[in-house]
N, C-alpha and C. Protein backbone atom coordinates (compact mmCIF):
# COMPACT_ATOMS: atom_id res chain seq x y z
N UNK A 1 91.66 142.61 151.54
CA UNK A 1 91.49 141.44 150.68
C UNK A 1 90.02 141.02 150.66
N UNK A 2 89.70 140.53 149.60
CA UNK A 2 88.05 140.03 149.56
C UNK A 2 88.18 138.75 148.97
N UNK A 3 87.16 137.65 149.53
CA UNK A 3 87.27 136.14 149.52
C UNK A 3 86.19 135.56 148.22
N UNK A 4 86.85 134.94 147.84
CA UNK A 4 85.46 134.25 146.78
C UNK A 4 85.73 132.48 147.22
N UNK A 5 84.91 131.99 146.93
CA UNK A 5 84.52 130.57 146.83
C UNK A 5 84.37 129.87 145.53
N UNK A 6 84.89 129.97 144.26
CA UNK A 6 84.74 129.12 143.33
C UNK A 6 84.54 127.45 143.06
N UNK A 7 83.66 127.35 142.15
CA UNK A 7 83.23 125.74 141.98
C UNK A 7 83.40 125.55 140.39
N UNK A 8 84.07 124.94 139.89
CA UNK A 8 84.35 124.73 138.64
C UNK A 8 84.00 123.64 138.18
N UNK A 9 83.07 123.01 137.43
CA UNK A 9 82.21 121.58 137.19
C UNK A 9 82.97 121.58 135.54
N UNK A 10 82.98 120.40 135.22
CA UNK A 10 83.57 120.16 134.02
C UNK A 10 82.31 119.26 133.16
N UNK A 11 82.69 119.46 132.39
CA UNK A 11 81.37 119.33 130.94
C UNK A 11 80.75 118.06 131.09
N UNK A 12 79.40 118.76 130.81
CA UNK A 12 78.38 117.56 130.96
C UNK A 12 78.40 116.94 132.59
N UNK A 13 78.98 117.63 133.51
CA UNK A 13 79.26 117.00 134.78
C UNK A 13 79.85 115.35 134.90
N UNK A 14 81.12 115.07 133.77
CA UNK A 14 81.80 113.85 133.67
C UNK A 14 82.57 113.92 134.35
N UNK A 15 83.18 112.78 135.03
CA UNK A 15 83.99 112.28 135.74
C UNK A 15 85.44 112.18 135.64
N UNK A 16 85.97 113.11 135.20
CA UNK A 16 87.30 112.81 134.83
C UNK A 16 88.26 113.17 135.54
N UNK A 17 88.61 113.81 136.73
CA UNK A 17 89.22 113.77 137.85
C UNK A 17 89.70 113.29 138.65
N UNK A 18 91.08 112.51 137.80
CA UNK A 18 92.18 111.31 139.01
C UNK A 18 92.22 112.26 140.26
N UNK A 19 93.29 111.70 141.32
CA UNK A 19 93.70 111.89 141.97
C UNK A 19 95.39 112.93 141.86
N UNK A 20 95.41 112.26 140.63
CA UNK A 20 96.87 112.19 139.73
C UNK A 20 96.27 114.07 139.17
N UNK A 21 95.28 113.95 138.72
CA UNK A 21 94.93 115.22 138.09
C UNK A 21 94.63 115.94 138.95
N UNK A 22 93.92 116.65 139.91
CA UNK A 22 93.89 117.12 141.05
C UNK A 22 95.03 117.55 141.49
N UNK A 23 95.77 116.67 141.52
CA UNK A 23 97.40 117.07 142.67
C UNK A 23 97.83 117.98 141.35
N UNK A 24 97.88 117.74 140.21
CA UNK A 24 98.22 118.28 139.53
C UNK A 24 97.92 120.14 139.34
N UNK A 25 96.32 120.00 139.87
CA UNK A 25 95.43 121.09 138.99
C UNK A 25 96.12 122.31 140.16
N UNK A 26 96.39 121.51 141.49
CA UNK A 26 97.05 122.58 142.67
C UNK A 26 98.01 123.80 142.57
N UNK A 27 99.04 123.18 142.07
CA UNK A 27 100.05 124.16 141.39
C UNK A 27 99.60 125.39 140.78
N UNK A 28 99.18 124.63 139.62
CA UNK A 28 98.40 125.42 138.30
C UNK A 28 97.30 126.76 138.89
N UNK A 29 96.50 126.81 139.70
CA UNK A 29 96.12 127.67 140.69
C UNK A 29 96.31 128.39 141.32
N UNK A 30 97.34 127.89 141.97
CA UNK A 30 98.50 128.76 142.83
C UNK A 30 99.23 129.87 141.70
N UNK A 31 99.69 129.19 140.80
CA UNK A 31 100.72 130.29 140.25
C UNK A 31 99.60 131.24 139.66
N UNK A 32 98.48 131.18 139.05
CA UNK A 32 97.78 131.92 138.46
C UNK A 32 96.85 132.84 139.59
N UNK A 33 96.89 132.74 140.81
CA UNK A 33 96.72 133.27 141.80
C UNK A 33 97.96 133.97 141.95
N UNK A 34 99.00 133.71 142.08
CA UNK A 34 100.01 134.57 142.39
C UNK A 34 100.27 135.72 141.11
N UNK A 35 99.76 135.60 140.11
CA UNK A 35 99.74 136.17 139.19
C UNK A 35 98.78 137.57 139.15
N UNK A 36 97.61 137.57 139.51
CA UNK A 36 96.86 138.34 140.18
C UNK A 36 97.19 139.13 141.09
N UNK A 37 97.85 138.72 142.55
CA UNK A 37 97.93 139.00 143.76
C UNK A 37 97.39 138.67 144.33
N UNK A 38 97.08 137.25 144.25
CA UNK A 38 95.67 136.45 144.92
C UNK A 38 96.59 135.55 145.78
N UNK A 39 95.80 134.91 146.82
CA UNK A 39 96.34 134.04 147.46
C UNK A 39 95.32 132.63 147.00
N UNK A 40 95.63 131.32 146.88
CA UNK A 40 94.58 130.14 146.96
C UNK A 40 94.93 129.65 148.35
N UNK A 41 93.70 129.78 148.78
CA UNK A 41 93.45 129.44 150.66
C UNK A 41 93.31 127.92 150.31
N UNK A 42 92.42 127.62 149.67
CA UNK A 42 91.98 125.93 150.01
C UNK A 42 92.02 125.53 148.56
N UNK A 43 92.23 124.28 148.19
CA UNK A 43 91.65 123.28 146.89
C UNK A 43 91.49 122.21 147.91
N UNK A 44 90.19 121.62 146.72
CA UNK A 44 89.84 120.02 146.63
C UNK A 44 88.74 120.25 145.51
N UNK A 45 88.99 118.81 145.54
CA UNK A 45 88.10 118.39 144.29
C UNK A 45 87.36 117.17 143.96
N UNK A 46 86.55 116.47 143.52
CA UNK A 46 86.07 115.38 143.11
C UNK A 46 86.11 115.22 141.60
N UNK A 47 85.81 113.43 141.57
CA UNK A 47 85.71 113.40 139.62
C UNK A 47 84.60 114.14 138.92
N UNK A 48 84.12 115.22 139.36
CA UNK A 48 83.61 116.02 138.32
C UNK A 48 83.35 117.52 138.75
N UNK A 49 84.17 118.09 139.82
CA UNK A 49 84.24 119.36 140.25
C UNK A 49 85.56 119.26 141.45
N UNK A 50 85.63 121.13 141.43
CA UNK A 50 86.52 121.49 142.02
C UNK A 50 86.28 122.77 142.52
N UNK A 51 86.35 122.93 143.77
CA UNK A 51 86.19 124.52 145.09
C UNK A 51 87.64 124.33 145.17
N UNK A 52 87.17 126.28 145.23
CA UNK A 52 88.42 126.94 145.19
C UNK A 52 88.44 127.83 146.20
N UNK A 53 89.00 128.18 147.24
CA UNK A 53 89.33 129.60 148.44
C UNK A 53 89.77 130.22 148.03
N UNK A 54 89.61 131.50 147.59
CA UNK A 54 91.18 133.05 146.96
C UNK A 54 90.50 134.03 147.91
N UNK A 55 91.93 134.50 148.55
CA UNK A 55 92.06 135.82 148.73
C UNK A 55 92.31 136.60 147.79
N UNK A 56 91.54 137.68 147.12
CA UNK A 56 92.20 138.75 145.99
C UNK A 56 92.04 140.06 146.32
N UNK A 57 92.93 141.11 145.68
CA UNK A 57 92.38 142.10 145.97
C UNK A 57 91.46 142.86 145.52
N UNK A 58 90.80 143.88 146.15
CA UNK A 58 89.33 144.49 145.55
C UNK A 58 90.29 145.07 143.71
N UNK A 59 91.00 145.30 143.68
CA UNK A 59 91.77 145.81 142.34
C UNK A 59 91.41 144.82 141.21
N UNK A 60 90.86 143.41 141.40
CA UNK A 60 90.99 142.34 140.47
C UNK A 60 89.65 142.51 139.98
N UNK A 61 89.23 142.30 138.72
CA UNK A 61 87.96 141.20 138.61
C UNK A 61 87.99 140.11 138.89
N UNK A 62 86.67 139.62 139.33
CA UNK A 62 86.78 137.96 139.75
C UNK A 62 86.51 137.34 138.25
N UNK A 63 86.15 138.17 137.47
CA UNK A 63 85.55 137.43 136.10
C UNK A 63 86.86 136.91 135.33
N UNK A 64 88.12 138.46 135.31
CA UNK A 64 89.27 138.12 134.96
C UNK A 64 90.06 136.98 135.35
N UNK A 65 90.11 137.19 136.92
CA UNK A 65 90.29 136.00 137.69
C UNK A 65 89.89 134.41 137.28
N UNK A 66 88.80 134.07 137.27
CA UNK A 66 87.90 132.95 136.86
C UNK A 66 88.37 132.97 135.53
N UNK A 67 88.33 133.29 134.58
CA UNK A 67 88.45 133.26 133.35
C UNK A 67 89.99 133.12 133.05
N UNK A 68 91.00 133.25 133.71
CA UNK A 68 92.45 133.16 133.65
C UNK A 68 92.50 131.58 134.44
N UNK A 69 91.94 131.51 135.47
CA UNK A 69 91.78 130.20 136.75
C UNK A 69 91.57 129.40 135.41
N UNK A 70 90.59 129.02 134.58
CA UNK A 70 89.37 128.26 133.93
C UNK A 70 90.88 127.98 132.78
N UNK A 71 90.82 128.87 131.59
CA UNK A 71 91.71 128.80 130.60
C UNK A 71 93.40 128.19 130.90
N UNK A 72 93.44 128.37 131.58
CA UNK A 72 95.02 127.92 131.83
C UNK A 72 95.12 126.60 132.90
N UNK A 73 94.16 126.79 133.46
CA UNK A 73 93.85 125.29 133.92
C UNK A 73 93.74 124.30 133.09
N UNK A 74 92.69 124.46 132.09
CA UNK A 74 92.82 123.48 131.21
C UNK A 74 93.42 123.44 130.30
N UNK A 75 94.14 124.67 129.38
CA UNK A 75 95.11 124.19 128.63
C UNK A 75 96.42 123.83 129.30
N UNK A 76 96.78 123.66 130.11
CA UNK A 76 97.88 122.98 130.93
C UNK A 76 97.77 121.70 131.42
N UNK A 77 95.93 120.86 131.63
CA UNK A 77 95.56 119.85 131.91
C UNK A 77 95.93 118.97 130.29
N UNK A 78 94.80 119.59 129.33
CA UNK A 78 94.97 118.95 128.21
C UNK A 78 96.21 118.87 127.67
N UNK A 79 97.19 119.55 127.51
CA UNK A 79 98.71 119.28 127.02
C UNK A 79 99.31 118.11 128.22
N UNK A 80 99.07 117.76 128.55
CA UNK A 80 99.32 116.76 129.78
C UNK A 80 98.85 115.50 128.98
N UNK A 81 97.50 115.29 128.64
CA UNK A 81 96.88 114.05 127.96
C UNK A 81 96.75 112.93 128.77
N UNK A 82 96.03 113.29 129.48
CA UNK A 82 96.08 112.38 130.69
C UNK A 82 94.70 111.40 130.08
N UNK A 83 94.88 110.10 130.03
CA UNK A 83 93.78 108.90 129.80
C UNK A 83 92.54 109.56 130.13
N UNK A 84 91.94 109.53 131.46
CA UNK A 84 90.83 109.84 131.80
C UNK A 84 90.20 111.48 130.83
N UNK A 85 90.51 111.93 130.56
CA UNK A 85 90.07 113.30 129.96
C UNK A 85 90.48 112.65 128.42
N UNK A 86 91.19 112.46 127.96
CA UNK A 86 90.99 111.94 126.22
C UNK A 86 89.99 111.36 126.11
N UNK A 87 89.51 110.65 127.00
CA UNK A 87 88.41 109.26 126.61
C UNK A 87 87.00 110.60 127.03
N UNK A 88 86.91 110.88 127.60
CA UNK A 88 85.57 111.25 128.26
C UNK A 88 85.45 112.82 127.85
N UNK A 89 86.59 113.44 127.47
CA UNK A 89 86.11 115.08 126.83
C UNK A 89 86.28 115.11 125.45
N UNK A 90 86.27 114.33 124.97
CA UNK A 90 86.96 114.52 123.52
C UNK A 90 85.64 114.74 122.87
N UNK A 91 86.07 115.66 121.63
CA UNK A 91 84.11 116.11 121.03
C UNK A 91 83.67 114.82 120.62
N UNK A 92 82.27 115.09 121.06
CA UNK A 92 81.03 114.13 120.56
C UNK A 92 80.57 114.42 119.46
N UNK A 93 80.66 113.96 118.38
CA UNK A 93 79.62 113.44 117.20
C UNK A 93 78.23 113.51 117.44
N UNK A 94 77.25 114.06 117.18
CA UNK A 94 75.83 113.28 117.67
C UNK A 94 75.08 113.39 116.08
């Protein structure tokens, strides 16, 4: 097995990370790790990032990996519609 350390920062480095969302994002990780053949060793997170622990095997890309982690994380966050992320990710106008 080979270990990565992922850090996933969310746009513009905003704050949108309940507590409520977090507990949430855990699951969502796990299964997409198990999907791989990955294990998730550790989560935590703050309102504007999140480290990740995986065991995977040398067979994976980590890019595939990350890029499956990233996409399904958030389309599973956003179908949720949780207050804090409507108000603060929603596109900007400039």
């Amino acid at each position: 097995m080979m270990h990565v350390h992922l850090v996933f920062v969310t746009k513009y480095r905003r704050g949108v990370f309940t507590k409520e969302i977090l507990d949430g994002l855990r699951p969502i990780f796990a299964s997409v790790c198990i999907d791989f053949e990955a294990e998730l060793i550790e989560f935590d997170g703050e309102d504007d990032h999140v480290h990740l622990l995986v065991n995977y095997p040398p067979k994976v890309a980590v890019s595939k990996l990350v890029n499956s982690l990233k996409g399904i994380s958030s389309l599973m966050i956003r179908k949720k519609k949780y207050p804090s992320i409507q108000k603060k990710l929603r596109p900007c106008l400039f």
